[in-house]
C-alpha atoms as a PDB file:
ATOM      1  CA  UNK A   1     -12.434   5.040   4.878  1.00  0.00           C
ATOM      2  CA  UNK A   2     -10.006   2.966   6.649  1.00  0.00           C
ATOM      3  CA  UNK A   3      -9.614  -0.434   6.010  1.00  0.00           C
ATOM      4  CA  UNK A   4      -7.857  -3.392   8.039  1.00  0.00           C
ATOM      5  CA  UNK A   5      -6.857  -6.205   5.337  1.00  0.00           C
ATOM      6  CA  UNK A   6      -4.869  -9.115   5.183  1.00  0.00           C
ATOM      7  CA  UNK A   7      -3.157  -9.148   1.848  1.00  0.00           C
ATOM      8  CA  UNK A   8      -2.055 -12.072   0.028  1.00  0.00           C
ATOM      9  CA  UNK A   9       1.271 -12.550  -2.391  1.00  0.00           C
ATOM     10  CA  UNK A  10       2.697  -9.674  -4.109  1.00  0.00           C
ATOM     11  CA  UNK A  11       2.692  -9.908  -7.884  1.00  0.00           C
ATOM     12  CA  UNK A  12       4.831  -7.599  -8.886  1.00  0.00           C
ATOM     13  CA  UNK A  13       7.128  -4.609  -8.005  1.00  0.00           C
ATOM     14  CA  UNK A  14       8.199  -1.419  -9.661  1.00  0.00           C
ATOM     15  CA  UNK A  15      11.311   0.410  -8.462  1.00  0.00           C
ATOM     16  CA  UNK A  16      10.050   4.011  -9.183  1.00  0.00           C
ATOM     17  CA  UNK A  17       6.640   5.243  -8.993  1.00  0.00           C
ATOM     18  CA  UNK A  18       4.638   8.333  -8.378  1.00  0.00           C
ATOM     19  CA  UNK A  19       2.613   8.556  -5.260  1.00  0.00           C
ATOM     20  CA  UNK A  20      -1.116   9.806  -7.096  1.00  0.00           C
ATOM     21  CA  UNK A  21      -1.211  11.875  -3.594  1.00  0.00           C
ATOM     22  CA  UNK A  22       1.394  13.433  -2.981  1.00  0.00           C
ATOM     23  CA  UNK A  23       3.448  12.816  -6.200  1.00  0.00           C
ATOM     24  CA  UNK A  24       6.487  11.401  -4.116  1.00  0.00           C
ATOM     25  CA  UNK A  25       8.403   8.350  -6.085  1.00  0.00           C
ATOM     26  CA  UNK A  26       8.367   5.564  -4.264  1.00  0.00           C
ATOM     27  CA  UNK A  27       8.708   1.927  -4.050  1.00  0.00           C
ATOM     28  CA  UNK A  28       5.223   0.206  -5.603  1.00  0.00           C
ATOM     29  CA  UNK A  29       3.990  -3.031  -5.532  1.00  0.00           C
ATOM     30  CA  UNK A  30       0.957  -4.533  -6.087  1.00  0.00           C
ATOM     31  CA  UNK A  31      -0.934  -7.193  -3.872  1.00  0.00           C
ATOM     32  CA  UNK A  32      -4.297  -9.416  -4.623  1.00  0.00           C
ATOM     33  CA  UNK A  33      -6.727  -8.724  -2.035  1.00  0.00           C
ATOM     34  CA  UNK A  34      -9.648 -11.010  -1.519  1.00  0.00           C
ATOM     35  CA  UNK A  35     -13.083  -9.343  -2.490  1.00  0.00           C
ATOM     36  CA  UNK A  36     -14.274 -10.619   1.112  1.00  0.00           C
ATOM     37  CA  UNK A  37     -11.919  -8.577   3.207  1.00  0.00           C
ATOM     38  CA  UNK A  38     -13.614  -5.374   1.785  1.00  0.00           C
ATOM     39  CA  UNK A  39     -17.159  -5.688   0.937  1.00  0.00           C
ATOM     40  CA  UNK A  40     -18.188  -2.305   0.461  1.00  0.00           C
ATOM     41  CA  UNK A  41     -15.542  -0.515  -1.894  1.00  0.00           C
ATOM     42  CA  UNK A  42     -16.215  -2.185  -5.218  1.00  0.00           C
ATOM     43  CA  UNK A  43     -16.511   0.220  -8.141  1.00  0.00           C
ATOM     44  CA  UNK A  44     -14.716   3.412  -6.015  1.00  0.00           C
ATOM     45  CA  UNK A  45     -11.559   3.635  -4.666  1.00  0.00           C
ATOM     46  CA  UNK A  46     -10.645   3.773  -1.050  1.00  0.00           C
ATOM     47  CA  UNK A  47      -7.588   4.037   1.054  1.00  0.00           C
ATOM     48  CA  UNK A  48      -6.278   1.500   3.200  1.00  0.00           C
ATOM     49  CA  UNK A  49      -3.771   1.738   6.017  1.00  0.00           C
ATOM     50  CA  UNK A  50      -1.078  -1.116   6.903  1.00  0.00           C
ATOM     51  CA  UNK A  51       1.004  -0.511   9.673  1.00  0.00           C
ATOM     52  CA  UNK A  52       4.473  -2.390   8.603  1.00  0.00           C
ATOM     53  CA  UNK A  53       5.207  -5.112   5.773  1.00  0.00           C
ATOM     54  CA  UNK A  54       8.385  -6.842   5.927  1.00  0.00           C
ATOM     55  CA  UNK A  55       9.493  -6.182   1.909  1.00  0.00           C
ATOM     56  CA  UNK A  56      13.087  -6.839   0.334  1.00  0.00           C
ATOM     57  CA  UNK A  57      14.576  -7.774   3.666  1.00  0.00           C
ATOM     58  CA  UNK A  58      13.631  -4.646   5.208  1.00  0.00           C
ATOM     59  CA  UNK A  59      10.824  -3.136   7.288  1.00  0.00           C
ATOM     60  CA  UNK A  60       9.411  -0.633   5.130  1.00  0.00           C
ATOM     61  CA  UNK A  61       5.807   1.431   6.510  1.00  0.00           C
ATOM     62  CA  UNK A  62       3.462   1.674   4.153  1.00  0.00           C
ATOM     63  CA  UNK A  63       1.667   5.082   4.063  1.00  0.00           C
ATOM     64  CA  UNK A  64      -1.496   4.728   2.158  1.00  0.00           C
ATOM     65  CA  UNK A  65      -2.750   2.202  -0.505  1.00  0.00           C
ATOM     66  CA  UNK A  66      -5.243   2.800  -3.164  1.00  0.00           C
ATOM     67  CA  UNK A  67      -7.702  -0.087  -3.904  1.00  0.00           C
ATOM     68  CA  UNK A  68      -9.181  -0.886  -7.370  1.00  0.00           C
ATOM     69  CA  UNK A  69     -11.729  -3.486  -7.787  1.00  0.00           C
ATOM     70  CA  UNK A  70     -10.739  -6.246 -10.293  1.00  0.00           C
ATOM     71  CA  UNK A  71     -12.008  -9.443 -11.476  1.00  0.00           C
ATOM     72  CA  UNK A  72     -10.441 -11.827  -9.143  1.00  0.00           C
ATOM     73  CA  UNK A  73     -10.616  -9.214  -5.691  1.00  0.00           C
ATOM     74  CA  UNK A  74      -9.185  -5.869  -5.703  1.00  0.00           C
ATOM     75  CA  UNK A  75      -5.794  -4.941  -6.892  1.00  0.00           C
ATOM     76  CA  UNK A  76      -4.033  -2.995  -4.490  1.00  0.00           C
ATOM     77  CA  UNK A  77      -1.478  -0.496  -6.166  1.00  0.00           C
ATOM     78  CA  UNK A  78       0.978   0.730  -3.238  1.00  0.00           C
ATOM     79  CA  UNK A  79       1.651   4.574  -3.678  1.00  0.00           C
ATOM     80  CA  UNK A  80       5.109   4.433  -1.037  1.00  0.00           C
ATOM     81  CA  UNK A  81       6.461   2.893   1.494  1.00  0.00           C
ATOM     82  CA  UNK A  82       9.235   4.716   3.946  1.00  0.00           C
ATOM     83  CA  UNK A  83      11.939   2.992   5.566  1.00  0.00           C
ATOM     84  CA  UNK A  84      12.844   2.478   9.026  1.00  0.00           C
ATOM     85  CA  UNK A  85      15.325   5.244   8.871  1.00  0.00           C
ATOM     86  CA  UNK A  86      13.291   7.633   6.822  1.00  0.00           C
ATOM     87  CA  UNK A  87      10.746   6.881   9.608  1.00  0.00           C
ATOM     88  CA  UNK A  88      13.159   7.895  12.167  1.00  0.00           C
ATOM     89  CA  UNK A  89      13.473  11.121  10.661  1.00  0.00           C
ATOM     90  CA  UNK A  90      10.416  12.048  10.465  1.00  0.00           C
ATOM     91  CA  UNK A  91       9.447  10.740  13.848  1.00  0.00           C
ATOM     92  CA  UNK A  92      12.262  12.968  15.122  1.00  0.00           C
ATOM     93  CA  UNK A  93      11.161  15.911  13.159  1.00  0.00           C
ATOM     94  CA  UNK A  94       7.745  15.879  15.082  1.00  0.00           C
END
């Protein structure tokens, strides 16, 4: 299931993290996500795609997201981002 969201602040961020994927450390963060912008996945996790989030000054893409419902919304726990040059790279390895 693919989701389009708007997000709203980000409430924290942890430097290292394990992608529950792909077990890649990445960069994660975690964003509060209005219960309206995704009726349907309460109670079961889904995956959301974001094309680019401007993050620490840098463009960073964010891969996948995994969304867990929570009392206020949904809590969305990033598993990692890539940078523009990592992007490059694998762009160029296509």
């Amino acid at each position: 299931m693919v989701v389009d969201a708007v997000y709203q602040t980000v409430v924290y961020e942890s430097p290292r993290q394990v992608c529950h994927t792909c077990g890649r450390v990445g960069i994660a963060v975690q964003k509060l996500l209005l219960t309206r912008e995704i009726p349907t996945v309460r109670r079961r996790q889904a995956h959301i795609r974001i094309k680019f989030r401007r993050w620490n000054h840098h463009t960073a893409i964010v891969l996948q997201m995994t969304v867990v419902s929570t009392v206020r919304g949904y809590r969305l726990s990033l598993i990692h981002t890539v940078s523009k040059e990592e992007m490059l790279v694998l762009l160029l390895k296509v």
